[in-house]
Each structure stands twice: as C-alpha cells, then as structure tokens.
Protein backbone atom coordinates (compact mmCIF):
# COMPACT_ATOMS: atom_id res chain seq x y z
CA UNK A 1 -6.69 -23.57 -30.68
CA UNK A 2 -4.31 -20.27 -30.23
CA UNK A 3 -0.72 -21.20 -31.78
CA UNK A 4 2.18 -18.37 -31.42
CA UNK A 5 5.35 -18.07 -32.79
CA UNK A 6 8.72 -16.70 -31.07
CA UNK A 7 8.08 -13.48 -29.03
CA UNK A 8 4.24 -13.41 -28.61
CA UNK A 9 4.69 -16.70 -26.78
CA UNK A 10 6.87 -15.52 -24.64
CA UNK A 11 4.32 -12.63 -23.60
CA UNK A 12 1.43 -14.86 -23.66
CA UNK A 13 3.31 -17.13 -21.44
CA UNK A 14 4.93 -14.88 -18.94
CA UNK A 15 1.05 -13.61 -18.81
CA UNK A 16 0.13 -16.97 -17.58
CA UNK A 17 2.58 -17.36 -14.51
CA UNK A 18 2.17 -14.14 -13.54
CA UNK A 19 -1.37 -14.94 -13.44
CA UNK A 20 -1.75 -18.44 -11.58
CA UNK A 21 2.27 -17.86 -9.69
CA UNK A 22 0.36 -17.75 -6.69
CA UNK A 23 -1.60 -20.97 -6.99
CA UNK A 24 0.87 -22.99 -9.30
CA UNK A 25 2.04 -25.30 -6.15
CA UNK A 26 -1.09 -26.27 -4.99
CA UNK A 27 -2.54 -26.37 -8.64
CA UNK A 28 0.40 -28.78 -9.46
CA UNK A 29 -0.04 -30.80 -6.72
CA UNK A 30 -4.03 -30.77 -7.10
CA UNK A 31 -4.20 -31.34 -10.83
CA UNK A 32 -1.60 -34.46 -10.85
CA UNK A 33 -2.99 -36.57 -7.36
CA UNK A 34 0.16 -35.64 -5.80
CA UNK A 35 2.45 -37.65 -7.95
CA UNK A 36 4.28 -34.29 -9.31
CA UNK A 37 6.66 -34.90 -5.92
CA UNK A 38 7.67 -38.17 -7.45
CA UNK A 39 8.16 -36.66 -10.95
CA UNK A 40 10.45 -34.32 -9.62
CA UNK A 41 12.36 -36.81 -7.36
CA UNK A 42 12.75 -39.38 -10.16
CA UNK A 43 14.05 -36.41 -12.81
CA UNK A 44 16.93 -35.41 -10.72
CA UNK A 45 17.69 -38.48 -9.34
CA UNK A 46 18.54 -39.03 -13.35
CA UNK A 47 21.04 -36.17 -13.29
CA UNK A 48 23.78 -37.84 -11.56
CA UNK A 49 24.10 -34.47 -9.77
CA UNK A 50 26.87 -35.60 -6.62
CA UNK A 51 27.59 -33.58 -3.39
CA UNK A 52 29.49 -30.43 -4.21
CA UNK A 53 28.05 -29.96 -8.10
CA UNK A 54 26.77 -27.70 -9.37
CA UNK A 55 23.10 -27.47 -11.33
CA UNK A 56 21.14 -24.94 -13.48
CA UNK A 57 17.24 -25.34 -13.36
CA UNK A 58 16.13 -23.88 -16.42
CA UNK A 59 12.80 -21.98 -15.86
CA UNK A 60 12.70 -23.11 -12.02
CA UNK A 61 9.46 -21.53 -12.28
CA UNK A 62 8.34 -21.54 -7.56
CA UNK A 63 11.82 -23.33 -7.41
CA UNK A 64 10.37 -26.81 -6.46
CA UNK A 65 12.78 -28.72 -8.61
CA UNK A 66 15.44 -26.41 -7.26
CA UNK A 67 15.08 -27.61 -4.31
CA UNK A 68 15.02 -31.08 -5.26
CA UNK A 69 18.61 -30.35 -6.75
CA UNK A 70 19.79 -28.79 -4.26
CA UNK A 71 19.04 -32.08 -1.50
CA UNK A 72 21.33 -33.95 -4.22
CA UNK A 73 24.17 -30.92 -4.41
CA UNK A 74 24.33 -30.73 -0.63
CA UNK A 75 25.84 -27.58 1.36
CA UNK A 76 28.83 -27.30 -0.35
CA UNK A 77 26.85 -27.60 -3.57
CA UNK A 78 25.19 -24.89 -5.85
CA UNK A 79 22.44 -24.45 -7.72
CA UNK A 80 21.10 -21.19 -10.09
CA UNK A 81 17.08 -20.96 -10.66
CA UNK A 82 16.66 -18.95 -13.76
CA UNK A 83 12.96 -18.02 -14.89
CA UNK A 84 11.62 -15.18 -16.92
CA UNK A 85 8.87 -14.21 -14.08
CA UNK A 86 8.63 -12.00 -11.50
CA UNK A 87 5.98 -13.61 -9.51
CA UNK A 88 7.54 -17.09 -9.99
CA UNK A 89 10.77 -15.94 -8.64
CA UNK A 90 8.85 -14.13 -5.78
CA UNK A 91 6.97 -17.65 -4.80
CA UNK A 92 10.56 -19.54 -5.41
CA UNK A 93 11.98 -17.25 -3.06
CA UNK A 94 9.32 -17.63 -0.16
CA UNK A 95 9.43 -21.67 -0.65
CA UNK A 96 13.47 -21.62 -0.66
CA UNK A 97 13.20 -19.79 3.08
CA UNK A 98 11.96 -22.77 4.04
CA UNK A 99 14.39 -25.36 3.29
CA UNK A 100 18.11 -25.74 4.70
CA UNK A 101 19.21 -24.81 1.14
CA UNK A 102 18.28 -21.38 1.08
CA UNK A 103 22.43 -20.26 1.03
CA UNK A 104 23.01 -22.87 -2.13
CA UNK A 105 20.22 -21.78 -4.47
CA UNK A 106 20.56 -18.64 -6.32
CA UNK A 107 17.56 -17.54 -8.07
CA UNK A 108 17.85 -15.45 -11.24
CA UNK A 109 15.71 -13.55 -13.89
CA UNK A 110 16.70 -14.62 -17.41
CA UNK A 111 15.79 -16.14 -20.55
CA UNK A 112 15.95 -19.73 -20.91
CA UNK A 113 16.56 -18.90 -25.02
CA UNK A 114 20.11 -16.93 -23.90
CA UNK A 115 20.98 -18.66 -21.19
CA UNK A 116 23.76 -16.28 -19.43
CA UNK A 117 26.21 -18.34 -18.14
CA UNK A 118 29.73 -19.51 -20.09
CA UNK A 119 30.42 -22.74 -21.89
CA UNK A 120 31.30 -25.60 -19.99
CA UNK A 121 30.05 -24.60 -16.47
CA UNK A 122 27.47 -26.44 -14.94
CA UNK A 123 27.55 -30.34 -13.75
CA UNK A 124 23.98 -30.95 -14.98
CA UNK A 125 20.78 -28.91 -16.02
CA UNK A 126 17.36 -29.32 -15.81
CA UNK A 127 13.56 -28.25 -17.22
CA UNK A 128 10.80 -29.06 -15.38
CA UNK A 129 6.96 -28.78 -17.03
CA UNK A 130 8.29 -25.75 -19.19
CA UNK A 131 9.90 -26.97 -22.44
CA UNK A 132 6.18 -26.86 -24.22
CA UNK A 133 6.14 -23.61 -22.87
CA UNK A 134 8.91 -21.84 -24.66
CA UNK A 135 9.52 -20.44 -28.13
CA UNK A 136 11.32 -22.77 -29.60
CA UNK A 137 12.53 -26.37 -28.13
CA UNK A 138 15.63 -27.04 -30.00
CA UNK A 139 17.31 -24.07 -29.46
CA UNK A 140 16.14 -24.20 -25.42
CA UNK A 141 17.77 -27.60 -25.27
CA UNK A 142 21.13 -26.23 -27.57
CA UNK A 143 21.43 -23.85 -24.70
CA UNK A 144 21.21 -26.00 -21.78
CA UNK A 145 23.60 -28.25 -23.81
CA UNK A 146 25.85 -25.57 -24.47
CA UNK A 147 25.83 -24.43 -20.82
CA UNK A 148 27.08 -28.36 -19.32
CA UNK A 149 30.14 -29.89 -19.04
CA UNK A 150 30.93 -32.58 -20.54
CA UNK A 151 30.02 -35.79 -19.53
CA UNK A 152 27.20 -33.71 -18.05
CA UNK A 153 23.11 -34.31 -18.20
CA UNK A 154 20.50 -32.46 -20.07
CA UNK A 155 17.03 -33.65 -18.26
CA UNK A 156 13.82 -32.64 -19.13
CA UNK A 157 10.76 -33.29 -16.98
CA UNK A 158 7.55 -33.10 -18.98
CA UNK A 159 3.96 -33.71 -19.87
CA UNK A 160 3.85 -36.52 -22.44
CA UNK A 161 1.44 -38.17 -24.48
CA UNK A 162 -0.06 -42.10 -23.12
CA UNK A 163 -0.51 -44.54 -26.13
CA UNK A 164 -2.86 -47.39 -23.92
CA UNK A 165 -6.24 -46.45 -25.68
CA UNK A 166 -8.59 -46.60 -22.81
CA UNK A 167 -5.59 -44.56 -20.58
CA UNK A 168 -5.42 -42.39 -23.22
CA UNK A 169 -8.84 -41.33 -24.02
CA UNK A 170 -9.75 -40.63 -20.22
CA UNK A 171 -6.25 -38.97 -19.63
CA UNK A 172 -7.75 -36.57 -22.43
CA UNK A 173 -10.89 -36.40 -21.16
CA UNK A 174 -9.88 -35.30 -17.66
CA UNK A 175 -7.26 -32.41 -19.22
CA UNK A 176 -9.56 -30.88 -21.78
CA UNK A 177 -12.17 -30.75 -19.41
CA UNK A 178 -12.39 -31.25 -16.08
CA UNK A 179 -8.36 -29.56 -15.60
CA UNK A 180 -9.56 -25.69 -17.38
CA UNK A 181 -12.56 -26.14 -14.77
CA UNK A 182 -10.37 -26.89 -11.91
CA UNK A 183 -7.82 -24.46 -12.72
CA UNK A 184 -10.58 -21.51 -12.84
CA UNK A 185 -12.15 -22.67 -9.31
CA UNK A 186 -8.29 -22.59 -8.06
CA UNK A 187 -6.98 -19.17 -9.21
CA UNK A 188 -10.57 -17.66 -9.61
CA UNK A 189 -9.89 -16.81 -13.15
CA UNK A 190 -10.98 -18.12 -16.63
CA UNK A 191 -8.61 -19.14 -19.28
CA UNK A 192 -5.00 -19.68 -17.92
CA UNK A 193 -5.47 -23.33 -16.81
CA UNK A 194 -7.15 -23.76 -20.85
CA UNK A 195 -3.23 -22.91 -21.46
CA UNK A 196 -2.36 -26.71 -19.97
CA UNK A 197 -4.19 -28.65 -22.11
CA UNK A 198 -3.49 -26.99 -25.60
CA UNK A 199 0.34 -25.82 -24.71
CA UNK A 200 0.09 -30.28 -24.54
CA UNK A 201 -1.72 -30.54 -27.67
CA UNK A 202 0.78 -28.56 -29.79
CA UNK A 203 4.12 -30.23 -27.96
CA UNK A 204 5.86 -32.89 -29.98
CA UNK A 205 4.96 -36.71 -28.68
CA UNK A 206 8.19 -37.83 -26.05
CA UNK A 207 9.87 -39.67 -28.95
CA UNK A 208 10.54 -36.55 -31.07
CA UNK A 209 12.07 -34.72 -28.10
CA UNK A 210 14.17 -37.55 -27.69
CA UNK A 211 15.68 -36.96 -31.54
CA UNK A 212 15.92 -33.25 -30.58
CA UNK A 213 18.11 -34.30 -27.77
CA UNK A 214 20.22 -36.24 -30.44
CA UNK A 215 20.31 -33.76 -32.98
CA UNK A 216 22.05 -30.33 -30.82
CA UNK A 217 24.86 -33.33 -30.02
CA UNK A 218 23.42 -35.14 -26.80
CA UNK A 219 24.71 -38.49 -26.44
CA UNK A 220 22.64 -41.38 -25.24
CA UNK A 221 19.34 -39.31 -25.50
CA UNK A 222 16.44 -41.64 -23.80
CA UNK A 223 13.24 -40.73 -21.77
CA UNK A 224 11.47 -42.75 -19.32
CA UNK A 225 7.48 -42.75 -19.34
CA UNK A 226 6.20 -42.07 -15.77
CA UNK A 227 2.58 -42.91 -14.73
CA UNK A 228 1.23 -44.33 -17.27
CA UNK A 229 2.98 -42.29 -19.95
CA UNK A 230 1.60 -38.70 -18.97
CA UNK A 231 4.95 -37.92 -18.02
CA UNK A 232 7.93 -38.25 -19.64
CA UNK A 233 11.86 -37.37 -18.31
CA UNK A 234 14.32 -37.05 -21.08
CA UNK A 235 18.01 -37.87 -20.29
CA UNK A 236 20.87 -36.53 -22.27
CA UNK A 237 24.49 -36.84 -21.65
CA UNK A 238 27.08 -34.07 -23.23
C-alpha cells in the first residue's frame, strides 16, 4: 500500500481530482447507493449554521456540501468553497449555476493546511470526504478551529470504519474490490478509484479523530456513525 508524507500527498492527491473531477458526482452518488445526499444533509444540519451566517467548506471539492450550507445560510447568508483543484473548482462552479445560491457562495483556490482567512471569522466550518485526504489531520482541523468563532462548529463528514463483523467484512469486501473496478469503468482510467479504499485504510478509526478534535481545544468533540458506521460526522464546538 503507497503511504506519503506532507507535500507528495498533496501532489498525489491533487493528481487524483484532477483526474476523476469530472466524474466525482456521479461516482459519489454511484459508489454510496445514493445515501451521500443524506450524509451531507445530516453534517450541516449539525453545524447550527442560522440564516444570515456565515460558513467555510474546507476542500468543497464540486461544491455539493456548499450548497448544502448555503440552503441553511439563506440569501443574506455567505459561504467560501476553498479547494486546492482546478478542475474541482471548475465542476463546483458549473453545479453552483444551478442553484438560487450562486450570489452567496464564493469559491476559492487555497490550501486547507493555511487556511487564508483571519481569526475569529466564520460561524461554522466544514470537511466533507477530504480529511483522509490531506497531509496532516491535526493541523487541518487546528486551522478550521482557528478560523471559527467562538461558540462556533468544526464538522467533519467522513468515511469511517463499521465494527458489526459480518457489516464489516462485506463493507470491506465491496471497497477493496468491487469500488477500484467501478471507479475504472466510471472515469475510464485505472488506479485513482484504488486511492478510496487505501486513503481509508491508512485514516485513523472515528474515535481517534474525535480526540484530535479535543486535543487543538474543541469542546464537546462527538461523532455520530451514519449507515451502519461507514460514515462518521464529527462535531466540535470552539
């Protein structure tokens, strides 16, 4: 299994969505029986975002969850999409045209490990299906910490890790191999949808995230196991 450290992650990574950025949606929706629209509801319902705020979706990736906060922040609300790739951004774009929220989300290129915004300035942030993705978790978290009010919510929406044996076993069975074979019959290419499975592999099981949470200062830090525990949304209040 291919483990990286710091900035050849970040290349490897940014390789991958540039790659499948065209496909991701459908992929997404595809891959998890359609349930990745209630993962996203049920994470920002859990931000406590109200009618005005203002969010940050750390790498918003085709701005899906973007949306989602935006429904929540309303017209006179505001949210920023940040992600580190082009072709993302360029799908996030196209799906935002869509929506009534296309004046209230600002997309952005940036880097979720120096997040450019001040202290203090954001109602809520969010993650969603990228924290096993970046270079290093902690200090991703510290930043969206850093960037929230306080009294405001860290969330993380993620793949997790089922404990029910027979669940668990099958859940594995269908990522390692039937999801690399599915990815390469949906973006026609070999290898970047071998990326899901190991990027879950080498990600710390829900509870440690949750002590991460605790440990750059979040108060409260909890997660809530969706479907059967192969998705997990971590809460964290500043």
């Amino acid at each position: 299994m291919q483990q990286f450290n710091g900035k050849n992650k970040e290349e490897f990574v940014h390789g991958v969505f540039s790659t499948i950025a065209h496909r991701y949606d459908l992929m997404n929706t595809t891959l998890s029986f359609n349930r990745d629209k209630y993962w996203r509801r049920y994470a920002v319902k859990e931000t406590n975002l109200r009618p005005g705020g203002m969010a940050l979706d750390v790498a918003c990736g085709t701005g899906m969850l973007s949306i989602e906060l935006a429904k929540l922040a309303g017209t006179s609300g505001r949210v920023v999409g940040l992600d580190f790739c082009e072709n993302m951004l360029a799908h996030a774009e196209r799906n935002i045209e869509k929506t009534p929220y296309k004046n209230n989300i600002q997309l952005m290129q940036g880097n979720a490990m120096e997040l450019p915004f001040e202290d203090n300035f954001f109602d809520c942030a969010t993650i969603g299906f990228a924290l096993r993705n970046v270079p290093n978790i902690e200090k991703c978290i510290d930043e969206m910490r850093r960037v929230v009010k306080p009294g405001g919510r860290v969330i993380s929406l993620e793949l997790a890790k089922p404990s029910a044996p027979l669940f668990k076993q099958l859940y594995y069975l269908y990522f390692d191999r039937l999801v690399p074979l599915l990815g390469k019959l949906g973006v026609g290419k070999d290898g970047p949808y071998q990326w899901l499975p190991n990027s879950l592999k080498l990600f710390p099981h829900q509870s440690v995230i949750r002590d991460i949470f605790t440990k750059v200062g979040l108060k409260d830090a909890i997660y809530h196991e969706l479907t059967g525990g192969i998705v997990a949304v971590h809460v964290g209040i500043k």
